[in-house]
Structure formats: C-alpha cells, structure tokens
Protein backbone atom coordinates (compact mmCIF):
# COMPACT_ATOMS: atom_id res chain seq x y z
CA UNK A 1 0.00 0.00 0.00
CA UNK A 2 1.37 3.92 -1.02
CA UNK A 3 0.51 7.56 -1.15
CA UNK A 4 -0.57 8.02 -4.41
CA UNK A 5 -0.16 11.47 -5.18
CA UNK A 6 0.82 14.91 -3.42
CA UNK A 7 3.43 15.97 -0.52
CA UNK A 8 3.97 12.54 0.42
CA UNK A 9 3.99 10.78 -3.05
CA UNK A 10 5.32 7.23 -3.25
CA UNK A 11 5.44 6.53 0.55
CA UNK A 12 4.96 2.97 1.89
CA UNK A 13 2.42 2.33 4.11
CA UNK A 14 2.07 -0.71 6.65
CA UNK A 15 -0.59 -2.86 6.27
CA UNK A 16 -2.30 -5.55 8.73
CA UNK A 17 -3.37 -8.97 7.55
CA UNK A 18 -6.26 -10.72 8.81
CA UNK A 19 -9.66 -10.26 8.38
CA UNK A 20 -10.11 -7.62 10.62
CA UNK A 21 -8.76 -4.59 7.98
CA UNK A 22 -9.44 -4.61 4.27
CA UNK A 23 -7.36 -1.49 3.33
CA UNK A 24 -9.11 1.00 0.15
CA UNK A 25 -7.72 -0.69 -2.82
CA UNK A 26 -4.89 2.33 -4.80
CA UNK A 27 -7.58 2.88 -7.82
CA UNK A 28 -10.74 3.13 -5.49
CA UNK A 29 -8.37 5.76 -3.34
CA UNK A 30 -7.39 7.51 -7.11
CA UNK A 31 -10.55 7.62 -8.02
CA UNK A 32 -12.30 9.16 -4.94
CA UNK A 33 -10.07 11.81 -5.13
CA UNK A 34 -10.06 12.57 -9.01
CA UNK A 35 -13.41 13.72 -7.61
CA UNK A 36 -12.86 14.92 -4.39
CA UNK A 37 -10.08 17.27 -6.02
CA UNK A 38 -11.82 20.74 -6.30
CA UNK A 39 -12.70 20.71 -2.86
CA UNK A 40 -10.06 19.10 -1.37
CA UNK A 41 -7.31 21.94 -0.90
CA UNK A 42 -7.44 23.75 2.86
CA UNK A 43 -10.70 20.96 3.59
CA UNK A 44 -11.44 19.17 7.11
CA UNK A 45 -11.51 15.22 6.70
CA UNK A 46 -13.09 12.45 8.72
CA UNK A 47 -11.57 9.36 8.25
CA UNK A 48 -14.07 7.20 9.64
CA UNK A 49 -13.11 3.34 10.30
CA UNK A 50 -9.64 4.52 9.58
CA UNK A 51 -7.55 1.54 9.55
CA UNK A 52 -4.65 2.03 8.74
CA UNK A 53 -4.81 5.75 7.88
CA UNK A 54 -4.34 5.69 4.07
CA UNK A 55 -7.28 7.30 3.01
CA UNK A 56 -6.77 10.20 5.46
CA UNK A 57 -2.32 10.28 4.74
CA UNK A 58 -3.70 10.51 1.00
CA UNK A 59 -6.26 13.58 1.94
CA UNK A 60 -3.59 15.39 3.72
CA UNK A 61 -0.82 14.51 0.90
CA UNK A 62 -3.31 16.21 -1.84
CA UNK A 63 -3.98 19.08 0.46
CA UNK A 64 -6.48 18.80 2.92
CA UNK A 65 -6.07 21.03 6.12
CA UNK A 66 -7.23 18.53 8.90
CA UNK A 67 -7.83 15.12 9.30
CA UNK A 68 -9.58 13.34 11.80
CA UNK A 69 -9.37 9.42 12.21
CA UNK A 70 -11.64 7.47 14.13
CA UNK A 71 -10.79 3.51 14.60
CA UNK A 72 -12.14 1.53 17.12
CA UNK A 73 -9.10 -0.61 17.16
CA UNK A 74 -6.17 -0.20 19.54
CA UNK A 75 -3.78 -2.11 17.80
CA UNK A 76 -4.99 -0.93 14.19
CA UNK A 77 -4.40 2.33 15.93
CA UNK A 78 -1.16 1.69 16.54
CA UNK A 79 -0.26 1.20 12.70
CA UNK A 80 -2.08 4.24 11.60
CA UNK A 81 0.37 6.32 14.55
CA UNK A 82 3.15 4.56 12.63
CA UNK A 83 2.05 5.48 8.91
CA UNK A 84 1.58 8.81 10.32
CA UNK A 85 4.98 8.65 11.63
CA UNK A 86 6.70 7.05 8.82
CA UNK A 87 5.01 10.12 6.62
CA UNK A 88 6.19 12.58 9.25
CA UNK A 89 2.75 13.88 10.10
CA UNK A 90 2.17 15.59 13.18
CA UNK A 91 -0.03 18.66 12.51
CA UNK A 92 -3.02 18.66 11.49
CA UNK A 93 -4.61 15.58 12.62
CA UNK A 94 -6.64 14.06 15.85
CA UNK A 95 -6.93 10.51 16.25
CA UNK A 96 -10.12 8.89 18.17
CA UNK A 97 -10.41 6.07 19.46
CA UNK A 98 -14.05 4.99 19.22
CA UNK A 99 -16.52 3.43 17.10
CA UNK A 100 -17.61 5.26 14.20
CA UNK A 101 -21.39 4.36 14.07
C-alpha cells in the first residue's frame, strides 16, 4: 500500500493482515479523489473506520487542512500512529479512538 499522489507521493504504508482490515484498494483511493479534487485543498476530513490511515495520509498529501481518524481498534491504531509517523505527520490531525457508528 502507497501515497498516491501529493506531498507525500510514493510513501509505503504498513498494512495488517487478517480479516479484521481490508485497506481502500490504490484505484478506489485515485478515483475518490479525481473527484474529491476541487474541494479538497485547505478541507477538514473524517476518516471514519480509519484503519490504517491511508485514506486520510492521502487527503492530507493532496492538500487537505485537517484530518480526523476514528478507529475503534487499539492495535490498528497503533499502525495508523506509525504510517503517520513514517510520513512525518504531526499537525493537522486528531486521532479517536471509538466506534464510528
């Protein structure tokens, strides 16, 4: 799994195997935001049912303002600190534990 596009272009991203995450597929992420682009620059984001972060990394690496993830996972959570980390993010983002619905 990898940034797409943007700031952080190319990056790697950790992954979990199991059942338990089923990360966005790269051309379901490229095509969400292929439509998401116009409004995408200086937006909030809610990441909901986060994972591992990648759909929120690749809203902040095409320009969004703020992201917030929400995963009800602690040690799902713990992978989306480290692809944040890995990306050097630190700004612009809140991380919740809880469930989404």
């Amino acid at each position: 799994m990898r940034v797409i596009a943007g700031l952080y272009k190319g990056r790697r991203l950790k992954g979990l195997s199991g059942r338990a995450v089923r990360p966005t597929p790269d051309r379901l992420r490229e095509s969400l935001f292929n439509i998401l682009r116009p409004r995408l620059a200086g937006a909030r984001f809610l990441d909901l049912c986060a994972g591992t972060g990648s759909v929120g990394i690749e809203a902040l690496s095409r320009g969004a303002r703020r992201v917030t993830f929400v995963e009800r996972s602690p040690a799902v959570l713990v992978v989306l600190r480290q692809n944040l980390a890995a990306c050097g993010i630190g700004e612009g983002i809140e991380k919740r534990q809880q469930d989404a619905v």
